[in-house]
N, C-alpha and C. Protein backbone atom coordinates (compact mmCIF):
# COMPACT_ATOMS: atom_id res chain seq x y z
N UNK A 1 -148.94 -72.71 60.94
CA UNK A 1 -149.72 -73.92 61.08
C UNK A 1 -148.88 -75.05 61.67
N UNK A 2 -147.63 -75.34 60.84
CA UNK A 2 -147.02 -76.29 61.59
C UNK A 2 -145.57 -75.83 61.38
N UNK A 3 -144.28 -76.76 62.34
CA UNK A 3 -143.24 -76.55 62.51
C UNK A 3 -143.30 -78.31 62.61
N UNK A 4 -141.37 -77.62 62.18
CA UNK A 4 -140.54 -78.98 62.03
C UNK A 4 -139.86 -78.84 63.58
N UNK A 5 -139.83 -79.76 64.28
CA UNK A 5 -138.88 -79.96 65.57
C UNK A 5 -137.94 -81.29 65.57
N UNK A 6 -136.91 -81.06 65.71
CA UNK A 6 -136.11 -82.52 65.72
C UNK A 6 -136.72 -83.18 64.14
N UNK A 7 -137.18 -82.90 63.25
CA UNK A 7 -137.37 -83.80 62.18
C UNK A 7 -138.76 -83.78 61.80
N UNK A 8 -139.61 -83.45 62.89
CA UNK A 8 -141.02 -83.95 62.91
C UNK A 8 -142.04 -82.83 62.96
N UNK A 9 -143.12 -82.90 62.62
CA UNK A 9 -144.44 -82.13 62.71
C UNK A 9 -144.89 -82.08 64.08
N UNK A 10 -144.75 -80.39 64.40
CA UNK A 10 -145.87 -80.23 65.62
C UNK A 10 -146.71 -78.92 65.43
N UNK A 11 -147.75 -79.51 65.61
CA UNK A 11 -148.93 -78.36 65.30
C UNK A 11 -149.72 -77.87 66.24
N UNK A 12 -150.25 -76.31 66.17
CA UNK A 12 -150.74 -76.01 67.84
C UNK A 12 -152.15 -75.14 67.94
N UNK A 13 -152.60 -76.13 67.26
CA UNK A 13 -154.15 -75.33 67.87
C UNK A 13 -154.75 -75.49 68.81
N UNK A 14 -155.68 -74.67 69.54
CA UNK A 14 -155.79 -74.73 71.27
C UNK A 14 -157.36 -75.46 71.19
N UNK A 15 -156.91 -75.92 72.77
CA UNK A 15 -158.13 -76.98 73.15
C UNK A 15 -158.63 -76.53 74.79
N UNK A 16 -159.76 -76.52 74.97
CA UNK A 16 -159.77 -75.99 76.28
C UNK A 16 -161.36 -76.74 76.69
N UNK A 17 -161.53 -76.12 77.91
CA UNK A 17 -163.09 -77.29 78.74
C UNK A 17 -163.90 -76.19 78.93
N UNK A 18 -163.87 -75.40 77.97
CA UNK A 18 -165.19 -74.10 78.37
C UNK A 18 -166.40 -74.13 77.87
N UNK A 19 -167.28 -73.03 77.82
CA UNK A 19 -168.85 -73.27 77.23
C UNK A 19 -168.73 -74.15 75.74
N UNK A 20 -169.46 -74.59 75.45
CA UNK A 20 -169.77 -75.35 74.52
C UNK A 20 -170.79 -74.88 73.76
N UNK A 21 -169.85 -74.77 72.23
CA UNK A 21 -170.42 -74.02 71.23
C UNK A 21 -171.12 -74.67 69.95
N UNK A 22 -172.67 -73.64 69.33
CA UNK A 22 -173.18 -74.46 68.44
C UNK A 22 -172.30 -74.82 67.66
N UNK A 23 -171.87 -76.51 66.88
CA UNK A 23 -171.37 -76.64 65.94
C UNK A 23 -172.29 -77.22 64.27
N UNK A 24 -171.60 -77.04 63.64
CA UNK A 24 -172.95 -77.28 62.26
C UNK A 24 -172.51 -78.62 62.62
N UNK A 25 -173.53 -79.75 61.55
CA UNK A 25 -173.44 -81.19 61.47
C UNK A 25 -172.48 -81.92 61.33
N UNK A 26 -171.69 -83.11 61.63
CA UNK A 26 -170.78 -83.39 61.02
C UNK A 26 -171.01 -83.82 59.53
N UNK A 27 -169.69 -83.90 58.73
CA UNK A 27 -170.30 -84.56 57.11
C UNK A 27 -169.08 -85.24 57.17
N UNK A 28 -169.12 -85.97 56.22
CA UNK A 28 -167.97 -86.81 56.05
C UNK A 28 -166.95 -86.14 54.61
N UNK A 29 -165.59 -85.61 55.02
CA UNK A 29 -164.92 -85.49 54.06
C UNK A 29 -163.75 -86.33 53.70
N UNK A 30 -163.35 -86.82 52.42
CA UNK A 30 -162.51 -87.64 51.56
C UNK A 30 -161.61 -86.79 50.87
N UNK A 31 -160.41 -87.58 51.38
CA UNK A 31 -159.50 -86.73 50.73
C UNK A 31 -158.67 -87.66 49.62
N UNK A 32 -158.86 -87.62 48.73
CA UNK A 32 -157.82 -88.98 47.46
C UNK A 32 -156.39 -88.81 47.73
N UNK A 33 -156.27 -87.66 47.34
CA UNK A 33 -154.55 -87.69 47.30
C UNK A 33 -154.16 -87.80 48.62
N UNK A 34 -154.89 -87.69 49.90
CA UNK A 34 -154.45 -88.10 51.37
C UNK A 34 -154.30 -88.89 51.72
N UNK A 35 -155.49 -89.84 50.98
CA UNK A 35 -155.95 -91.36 51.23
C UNK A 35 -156.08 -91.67 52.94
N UNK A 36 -157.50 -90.17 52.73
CA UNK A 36 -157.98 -90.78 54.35
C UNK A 36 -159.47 -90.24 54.32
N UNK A 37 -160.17 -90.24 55.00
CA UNK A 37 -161.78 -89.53 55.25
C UNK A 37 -162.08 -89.32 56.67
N UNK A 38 -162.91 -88.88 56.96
CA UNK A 38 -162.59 -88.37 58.01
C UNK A 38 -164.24 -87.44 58.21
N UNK A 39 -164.59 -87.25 59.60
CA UNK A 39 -166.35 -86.30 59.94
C UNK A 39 -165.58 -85.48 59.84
N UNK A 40 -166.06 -83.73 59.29
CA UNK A 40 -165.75 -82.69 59.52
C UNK A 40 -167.32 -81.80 60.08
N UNK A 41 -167.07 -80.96 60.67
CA UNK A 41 -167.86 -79.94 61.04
C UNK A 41 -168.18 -78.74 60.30
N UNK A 42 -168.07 -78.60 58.98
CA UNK A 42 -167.71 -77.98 57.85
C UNK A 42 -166.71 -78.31 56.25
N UNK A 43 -166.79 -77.61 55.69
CA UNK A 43 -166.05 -78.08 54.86
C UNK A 43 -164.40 -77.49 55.12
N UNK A 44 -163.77 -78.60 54.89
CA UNK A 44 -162.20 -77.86 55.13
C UNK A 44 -161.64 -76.93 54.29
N UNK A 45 -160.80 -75.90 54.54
CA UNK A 45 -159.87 -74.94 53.94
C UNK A 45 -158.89 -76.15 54.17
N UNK A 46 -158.36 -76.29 52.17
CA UNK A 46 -156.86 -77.46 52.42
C UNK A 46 -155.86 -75.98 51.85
N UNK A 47 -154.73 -76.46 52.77
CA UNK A 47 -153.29 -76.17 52.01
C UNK A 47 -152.14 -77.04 52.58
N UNK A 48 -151.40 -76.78 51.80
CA UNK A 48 -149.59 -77.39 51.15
C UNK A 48 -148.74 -76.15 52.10
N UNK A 49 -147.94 -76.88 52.73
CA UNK A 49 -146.86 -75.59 52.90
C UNK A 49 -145.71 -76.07 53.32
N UNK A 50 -144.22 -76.09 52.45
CA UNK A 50 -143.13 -76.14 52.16
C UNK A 50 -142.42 -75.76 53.78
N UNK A 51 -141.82 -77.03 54.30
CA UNK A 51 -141.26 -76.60 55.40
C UNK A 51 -140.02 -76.81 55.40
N UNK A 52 -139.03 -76.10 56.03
CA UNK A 52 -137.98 -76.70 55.98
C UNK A 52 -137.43 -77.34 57.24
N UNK A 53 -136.47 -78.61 57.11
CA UNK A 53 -135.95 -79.06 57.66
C UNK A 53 -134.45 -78.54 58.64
N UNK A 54 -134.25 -79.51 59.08
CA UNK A 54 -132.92 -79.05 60.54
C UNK A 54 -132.04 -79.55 59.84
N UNK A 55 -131.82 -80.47 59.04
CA UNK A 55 -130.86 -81.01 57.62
C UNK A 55 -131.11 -80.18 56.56
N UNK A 56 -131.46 -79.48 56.26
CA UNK A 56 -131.59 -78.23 54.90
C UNK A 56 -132.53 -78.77 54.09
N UNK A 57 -133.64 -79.59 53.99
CA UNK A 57 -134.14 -80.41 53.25
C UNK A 57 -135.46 -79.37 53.76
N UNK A 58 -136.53 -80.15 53.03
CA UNK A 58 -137.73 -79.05 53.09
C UNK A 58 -138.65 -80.98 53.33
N UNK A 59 -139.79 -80.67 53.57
CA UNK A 59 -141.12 -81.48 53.36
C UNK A 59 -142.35 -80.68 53.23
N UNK A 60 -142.99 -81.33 52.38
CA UNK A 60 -144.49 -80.69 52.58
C UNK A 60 -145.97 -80.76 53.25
N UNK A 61 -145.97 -79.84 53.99
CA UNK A 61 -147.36 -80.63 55.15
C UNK A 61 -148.59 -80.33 55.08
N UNK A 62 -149.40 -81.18 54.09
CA UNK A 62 -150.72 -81.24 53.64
C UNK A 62 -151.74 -80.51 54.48
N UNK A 63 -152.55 -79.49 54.81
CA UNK A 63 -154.04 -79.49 56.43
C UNK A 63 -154.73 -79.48 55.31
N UNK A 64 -155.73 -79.89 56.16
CA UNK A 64 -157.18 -79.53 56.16
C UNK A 64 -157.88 -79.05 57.49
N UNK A 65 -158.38 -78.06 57.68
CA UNK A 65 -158.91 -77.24 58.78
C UNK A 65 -160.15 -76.51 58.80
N UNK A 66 -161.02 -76.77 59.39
CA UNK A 66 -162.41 -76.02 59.79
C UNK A 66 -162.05 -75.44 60.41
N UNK A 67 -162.59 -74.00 60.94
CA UNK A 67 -162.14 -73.13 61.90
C UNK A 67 -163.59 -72.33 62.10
N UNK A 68 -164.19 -72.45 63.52
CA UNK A 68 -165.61 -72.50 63.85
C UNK A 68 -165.54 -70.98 64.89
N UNK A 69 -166.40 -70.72 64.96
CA UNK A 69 -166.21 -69.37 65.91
C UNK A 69 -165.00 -68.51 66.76
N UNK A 70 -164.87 -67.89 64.99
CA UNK A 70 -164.19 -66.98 64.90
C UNK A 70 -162.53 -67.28 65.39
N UNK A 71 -162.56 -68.75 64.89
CA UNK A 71 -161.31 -69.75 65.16
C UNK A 71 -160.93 -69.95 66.44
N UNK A 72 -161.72 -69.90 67.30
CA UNK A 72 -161.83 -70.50 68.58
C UNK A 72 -161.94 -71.90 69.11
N UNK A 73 -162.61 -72.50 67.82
CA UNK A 73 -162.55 -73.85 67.76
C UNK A 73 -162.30 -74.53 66.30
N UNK A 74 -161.12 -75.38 66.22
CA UNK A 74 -160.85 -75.97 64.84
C UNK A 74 -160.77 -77.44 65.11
N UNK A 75 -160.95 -77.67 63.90
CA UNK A 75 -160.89 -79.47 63.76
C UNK A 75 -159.59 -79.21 62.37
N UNK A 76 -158.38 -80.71 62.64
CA UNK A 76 -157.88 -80.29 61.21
C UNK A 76 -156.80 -81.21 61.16
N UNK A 77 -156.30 -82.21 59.86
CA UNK A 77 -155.76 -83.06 59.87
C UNK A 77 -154.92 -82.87 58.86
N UNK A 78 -153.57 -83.31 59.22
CA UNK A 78 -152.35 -83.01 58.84
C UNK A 78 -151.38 -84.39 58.08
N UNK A 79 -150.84 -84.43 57.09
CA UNK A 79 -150.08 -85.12 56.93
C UNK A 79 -149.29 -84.93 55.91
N UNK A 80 -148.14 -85.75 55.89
CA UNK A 80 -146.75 -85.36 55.28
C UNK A 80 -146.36 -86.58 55.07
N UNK A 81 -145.27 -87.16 54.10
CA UNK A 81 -144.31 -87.82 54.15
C UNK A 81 -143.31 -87.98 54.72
N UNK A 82 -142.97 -89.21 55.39
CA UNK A 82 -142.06 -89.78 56.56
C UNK A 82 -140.77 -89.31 55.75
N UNK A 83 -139.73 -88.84 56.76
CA UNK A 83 -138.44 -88.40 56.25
C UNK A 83 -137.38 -89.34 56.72
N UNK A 84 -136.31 -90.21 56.16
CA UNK A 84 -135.39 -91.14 56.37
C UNK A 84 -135.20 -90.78 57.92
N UNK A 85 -134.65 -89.67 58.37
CA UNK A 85 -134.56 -89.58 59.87
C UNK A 85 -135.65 -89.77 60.84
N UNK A 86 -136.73 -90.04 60.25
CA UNK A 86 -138.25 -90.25 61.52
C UNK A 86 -138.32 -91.66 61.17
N UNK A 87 -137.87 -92.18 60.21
CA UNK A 87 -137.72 -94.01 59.88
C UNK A 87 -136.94 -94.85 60.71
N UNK A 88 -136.06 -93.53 61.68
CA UNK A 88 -134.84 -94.58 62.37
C UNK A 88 -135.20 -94.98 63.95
N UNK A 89 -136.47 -94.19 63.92
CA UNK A 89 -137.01 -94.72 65.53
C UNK A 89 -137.86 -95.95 65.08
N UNK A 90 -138.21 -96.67 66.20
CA UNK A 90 -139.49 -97.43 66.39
C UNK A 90 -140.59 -96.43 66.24
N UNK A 91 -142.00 -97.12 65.39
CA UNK A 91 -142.81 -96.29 65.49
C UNK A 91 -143.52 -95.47 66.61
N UNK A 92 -143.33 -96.43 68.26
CA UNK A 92 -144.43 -95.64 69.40
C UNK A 92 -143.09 -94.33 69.70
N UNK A 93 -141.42 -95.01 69.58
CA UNK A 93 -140.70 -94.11 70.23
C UNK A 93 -140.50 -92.30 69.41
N UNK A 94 -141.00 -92.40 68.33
CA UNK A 94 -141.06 -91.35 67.02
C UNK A 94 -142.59 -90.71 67.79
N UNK A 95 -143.81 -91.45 67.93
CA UNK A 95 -144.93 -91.04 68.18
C UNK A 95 -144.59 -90.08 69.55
N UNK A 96 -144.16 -90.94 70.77
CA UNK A 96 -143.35 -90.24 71.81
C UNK A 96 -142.94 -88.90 71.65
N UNK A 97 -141.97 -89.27 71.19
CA UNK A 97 -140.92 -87.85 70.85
C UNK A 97 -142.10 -86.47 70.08
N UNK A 98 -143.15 -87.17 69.21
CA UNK A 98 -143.81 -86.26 68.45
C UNK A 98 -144.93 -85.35 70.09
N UNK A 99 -145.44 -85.98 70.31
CA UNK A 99 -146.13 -86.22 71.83
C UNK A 99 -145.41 -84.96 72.63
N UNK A 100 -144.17 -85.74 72.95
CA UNK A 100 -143.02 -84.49 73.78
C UNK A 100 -142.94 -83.06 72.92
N UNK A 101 -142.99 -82.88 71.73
CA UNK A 101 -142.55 -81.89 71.17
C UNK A 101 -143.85 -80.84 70.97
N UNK A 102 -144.80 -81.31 71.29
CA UNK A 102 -145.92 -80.61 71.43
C UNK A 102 -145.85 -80.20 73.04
N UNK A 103 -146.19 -80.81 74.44
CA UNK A 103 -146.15 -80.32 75.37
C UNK A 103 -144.54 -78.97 75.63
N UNK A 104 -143.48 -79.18 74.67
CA UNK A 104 -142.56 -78.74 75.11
C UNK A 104 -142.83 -77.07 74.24
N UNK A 105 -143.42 -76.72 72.98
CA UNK A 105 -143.42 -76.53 72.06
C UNK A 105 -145.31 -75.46 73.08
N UNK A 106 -145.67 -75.64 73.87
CA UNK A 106 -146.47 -75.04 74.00
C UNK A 106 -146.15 -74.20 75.85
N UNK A 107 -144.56 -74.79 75.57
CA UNK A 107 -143.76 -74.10 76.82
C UNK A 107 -144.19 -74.10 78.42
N UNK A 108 -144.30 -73.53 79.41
CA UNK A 108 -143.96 -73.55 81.10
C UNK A 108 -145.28 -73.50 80.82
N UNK A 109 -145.97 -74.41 82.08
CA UNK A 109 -146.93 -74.57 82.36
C UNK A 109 -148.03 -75.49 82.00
N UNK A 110 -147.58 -76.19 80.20
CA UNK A 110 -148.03 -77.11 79.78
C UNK A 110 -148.05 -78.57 80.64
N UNK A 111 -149.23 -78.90 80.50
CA UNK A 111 -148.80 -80.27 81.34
C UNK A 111 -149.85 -81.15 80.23
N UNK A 112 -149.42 -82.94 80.25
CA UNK A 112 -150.11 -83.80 79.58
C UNK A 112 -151.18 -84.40 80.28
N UNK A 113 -152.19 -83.79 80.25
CA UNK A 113 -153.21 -84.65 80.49
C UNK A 113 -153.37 -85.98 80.10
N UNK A 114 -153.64 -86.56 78.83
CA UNK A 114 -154.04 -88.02 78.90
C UNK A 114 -153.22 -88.60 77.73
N UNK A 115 -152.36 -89.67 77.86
CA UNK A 115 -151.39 -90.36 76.81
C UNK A 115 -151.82 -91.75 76.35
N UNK A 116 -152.01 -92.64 75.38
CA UNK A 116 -152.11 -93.91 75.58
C UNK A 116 -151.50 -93.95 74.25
N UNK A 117 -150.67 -95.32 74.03
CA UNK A 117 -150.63 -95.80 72.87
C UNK A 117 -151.94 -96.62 71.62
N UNK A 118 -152.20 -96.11 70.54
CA UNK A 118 -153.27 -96.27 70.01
C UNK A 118 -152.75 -96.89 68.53
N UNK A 119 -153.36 -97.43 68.33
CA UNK A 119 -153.52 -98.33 66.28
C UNK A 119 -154.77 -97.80 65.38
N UNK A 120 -154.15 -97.64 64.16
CA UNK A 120 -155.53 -97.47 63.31
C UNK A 120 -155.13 -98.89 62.17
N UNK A 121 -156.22 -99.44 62.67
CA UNK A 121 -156.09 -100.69 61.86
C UNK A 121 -154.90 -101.93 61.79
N UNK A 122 -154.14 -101.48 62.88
CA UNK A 122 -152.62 -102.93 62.59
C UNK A 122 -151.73 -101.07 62.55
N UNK A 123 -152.27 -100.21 62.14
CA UNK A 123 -150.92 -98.88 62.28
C UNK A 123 -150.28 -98.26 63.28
N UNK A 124 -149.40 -97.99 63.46
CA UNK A 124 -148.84 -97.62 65.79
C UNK A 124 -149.79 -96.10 65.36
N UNK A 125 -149.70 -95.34 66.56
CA UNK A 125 -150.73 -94.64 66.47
C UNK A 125 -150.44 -93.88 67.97
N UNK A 126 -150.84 -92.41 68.43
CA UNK A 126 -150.37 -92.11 69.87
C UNK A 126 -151.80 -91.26 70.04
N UNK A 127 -152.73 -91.42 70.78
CA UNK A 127 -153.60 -89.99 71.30
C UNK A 127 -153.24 -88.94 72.92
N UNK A 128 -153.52 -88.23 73.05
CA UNK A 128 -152.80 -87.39 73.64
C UNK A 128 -153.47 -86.36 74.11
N UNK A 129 -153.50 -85.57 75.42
CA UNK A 129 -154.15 -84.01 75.67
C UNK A 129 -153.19 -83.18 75.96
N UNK A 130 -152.86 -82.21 76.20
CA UNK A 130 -152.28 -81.20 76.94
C UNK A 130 -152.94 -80.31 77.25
N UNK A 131 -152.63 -79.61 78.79
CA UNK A 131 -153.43 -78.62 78.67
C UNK A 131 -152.91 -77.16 79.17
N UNK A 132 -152.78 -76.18 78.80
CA UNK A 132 -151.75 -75.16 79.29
C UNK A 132 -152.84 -74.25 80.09
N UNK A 133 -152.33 -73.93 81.25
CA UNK A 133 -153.35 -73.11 82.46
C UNK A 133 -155.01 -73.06 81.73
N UNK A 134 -155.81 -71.97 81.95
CA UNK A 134 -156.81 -72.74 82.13
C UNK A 134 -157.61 -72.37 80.29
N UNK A 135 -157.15 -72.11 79.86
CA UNK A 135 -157.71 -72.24 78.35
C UNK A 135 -156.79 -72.35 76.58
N UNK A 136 -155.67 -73.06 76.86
CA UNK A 136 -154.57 -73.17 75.75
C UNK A 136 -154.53 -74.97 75.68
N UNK A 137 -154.08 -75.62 75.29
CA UNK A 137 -154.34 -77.15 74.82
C UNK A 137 -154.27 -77.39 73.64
N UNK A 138 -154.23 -79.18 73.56
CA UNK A 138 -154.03 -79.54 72.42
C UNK A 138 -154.59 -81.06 72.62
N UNK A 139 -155.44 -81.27 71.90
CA UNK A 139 -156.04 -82.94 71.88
C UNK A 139 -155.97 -83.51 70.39
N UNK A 140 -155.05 -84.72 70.64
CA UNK A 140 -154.24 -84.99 69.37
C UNK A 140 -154.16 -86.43 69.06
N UNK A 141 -154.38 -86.80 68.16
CA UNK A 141 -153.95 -88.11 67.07
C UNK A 141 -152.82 -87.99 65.99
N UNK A 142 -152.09 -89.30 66.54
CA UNK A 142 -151.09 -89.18 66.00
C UNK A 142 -150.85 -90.50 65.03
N UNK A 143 -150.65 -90.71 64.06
CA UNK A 143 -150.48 -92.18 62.99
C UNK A 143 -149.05 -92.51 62.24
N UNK A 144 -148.88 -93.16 62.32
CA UNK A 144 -147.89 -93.90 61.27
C UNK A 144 -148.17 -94.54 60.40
N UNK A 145 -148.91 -94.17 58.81
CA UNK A 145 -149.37 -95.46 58.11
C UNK A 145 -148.54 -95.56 56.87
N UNK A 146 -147.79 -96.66 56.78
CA UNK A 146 -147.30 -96.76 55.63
C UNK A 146 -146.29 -95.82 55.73
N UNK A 147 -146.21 -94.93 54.52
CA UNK A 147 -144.94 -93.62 54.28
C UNK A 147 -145.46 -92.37 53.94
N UNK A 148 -146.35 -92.66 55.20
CA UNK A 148 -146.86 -90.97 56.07
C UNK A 148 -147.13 -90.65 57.83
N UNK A 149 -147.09 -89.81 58.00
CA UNK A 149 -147.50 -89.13 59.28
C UNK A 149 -148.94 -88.37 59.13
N UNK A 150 -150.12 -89.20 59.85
CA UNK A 150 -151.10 -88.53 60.21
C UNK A 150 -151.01 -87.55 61.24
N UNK A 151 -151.61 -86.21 61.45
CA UNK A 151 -151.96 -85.87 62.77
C UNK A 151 -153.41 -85.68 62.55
N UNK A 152 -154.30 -85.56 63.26
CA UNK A 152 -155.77 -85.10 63.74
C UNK A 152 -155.70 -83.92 64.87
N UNK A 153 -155.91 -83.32 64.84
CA UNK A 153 -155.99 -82.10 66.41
C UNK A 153 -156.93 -80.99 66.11
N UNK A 154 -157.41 -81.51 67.59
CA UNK A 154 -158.72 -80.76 67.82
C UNK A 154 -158.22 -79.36 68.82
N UNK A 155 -158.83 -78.47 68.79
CA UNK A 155 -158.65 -77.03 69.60
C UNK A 155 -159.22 -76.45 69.73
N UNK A 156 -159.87 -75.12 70.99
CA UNK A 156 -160.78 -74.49 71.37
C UNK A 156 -160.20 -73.66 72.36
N UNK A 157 -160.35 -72.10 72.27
CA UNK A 157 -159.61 -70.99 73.38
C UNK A 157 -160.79 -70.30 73.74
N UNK A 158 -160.74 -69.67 74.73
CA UNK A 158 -161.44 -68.23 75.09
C UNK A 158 -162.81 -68.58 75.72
N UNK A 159 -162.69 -70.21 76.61
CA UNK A 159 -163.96 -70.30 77.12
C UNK A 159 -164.82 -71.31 76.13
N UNK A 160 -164.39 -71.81 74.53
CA UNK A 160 -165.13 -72.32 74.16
C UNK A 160 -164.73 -73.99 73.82
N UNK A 161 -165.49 -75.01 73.23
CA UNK A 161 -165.76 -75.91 73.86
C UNK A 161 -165.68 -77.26 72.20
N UNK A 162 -165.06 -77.49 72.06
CA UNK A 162 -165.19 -78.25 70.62
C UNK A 162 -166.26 -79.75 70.77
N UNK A 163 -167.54 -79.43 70.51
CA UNK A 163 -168.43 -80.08 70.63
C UNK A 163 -168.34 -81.74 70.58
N UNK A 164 -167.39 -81.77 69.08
CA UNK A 164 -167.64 -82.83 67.88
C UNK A 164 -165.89 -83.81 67.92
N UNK A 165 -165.52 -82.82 69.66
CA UNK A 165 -163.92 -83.66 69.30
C UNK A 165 -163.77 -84.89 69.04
N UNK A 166 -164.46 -85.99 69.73
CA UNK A 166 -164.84 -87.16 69.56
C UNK A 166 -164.97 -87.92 68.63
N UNK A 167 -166.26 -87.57 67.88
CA UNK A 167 -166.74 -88.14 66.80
C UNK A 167 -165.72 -87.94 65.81
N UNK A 168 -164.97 -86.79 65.76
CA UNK A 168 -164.21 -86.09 64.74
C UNK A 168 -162.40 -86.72 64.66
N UNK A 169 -162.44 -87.45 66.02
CA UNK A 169 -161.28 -88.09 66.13
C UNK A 169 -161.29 -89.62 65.86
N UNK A 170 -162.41 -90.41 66.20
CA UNK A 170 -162.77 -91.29 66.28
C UNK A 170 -163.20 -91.63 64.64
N UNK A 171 -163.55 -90.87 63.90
CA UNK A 171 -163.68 -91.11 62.10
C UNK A 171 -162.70 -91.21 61.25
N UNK A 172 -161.79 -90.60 62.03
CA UNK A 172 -160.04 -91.22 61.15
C UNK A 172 -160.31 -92.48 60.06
N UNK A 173 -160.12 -92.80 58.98
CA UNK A 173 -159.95 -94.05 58.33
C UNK A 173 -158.97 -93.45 56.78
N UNK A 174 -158.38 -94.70 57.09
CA UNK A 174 -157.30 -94.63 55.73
C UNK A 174 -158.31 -95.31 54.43
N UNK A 175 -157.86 -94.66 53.86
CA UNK A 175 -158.99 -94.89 52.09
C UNK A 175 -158.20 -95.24 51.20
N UNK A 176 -158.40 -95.91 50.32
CA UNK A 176 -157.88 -95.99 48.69
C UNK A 176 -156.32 -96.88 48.69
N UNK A 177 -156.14 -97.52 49.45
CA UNK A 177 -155.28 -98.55 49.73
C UNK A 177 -154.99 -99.34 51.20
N UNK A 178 -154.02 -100.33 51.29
CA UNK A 178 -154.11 -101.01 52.61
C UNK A 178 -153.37 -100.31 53.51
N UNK A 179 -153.72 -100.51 54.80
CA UNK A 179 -152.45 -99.87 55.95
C UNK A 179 -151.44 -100.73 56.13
N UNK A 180 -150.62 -100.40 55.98
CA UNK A 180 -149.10 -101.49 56.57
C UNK A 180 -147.98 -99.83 57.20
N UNK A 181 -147.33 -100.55 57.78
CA UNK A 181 -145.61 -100.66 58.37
C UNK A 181 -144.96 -100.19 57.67
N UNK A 182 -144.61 -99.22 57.19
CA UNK A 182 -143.11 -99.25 56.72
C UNK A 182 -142.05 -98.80 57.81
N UNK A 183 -142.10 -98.35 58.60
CA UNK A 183 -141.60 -98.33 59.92
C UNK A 183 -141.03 -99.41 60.67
């Protein structure tokens, strides 16, 4: 699901521009101990999984993931606690580097389709495409809130088409306390 690179979370589920597949409704899921909510297209499969670090240290990286025809298309949001070494960048130059480690991380031929710097609420924030030849990709949200790392990433292989990427990226909201900086 995910890997540590240089310090940081990169996750790789595929995104692609092919037929476009029925998806069920969106619903809105809440997560407490995430302290975020978010449209899903199903209900999520959550897990925890113990990663280790390039300093011998481990972190743990929260998903939640729908996985829609026959996992051809997933919706699924990720987060972890910021590690003293991802504290020592500026937040867009950490988002960057997270950004780079995905196009690099999905190897020859990857190229970035669309980059901008983005905020959720006053939080730095990066969205992002890649797209590897003609059906591998990655369309991604990236957050800094407080003393965590959001990701959001949407994906779709084999011709098919993630209906709801939009709406599903665009519902991001932090819950159950304020957003600030610790960065």
């Amino acid at each position: 699901m995910g890997r540590m690179t240089t310090g940081f979370v990169v996750s790789l589920p595929q995104f692609s521009r092919g037929a476009e597949a029925d998806e069920p409704q969106l619903k809105q899921f809440v997560s407490q101990h995430g302290r975020f909510s978010v449209l899903m297209p199903g209900t999520p499969i959550a897990d925890s999984e113990p990663v280790r670090l390039e300093d011998g240290g481990t972190i743990t990286i929260h998903s939640f993931v729908v996985a829609l025809n026959n996992d051809n298309v997933t919706y699924t949001v990720t987060y972890s606690a910021l590690q003293l070494e991802q504290k020592t960048f500026s937040p867009q130059a950490f988002l960057e580097r997270s950004r780079d480690a995905v196009v690099s991380t999905l190897g020859a031929g990857a190229r970035l389709l669309s980059d901008s710097a983005i905020d959720l609420d006053g939080a730095p924030g990066r969205a992002f495409a890649v797209q590897k030849g003609d059906d591998i990709g990655v369309a991604q949200r990236v957050y800094v809130v407080n003393d965590r790392l959001y990701q959001l990433i949407v994906g779709a292989s084999n011709g098919h088409r993630a209906a709801n990427r939009d709406a599903f990226l665009n519902s991001f909201r932090i819950v159950g306390g304020r957003v600030g900086r610790l960065m």
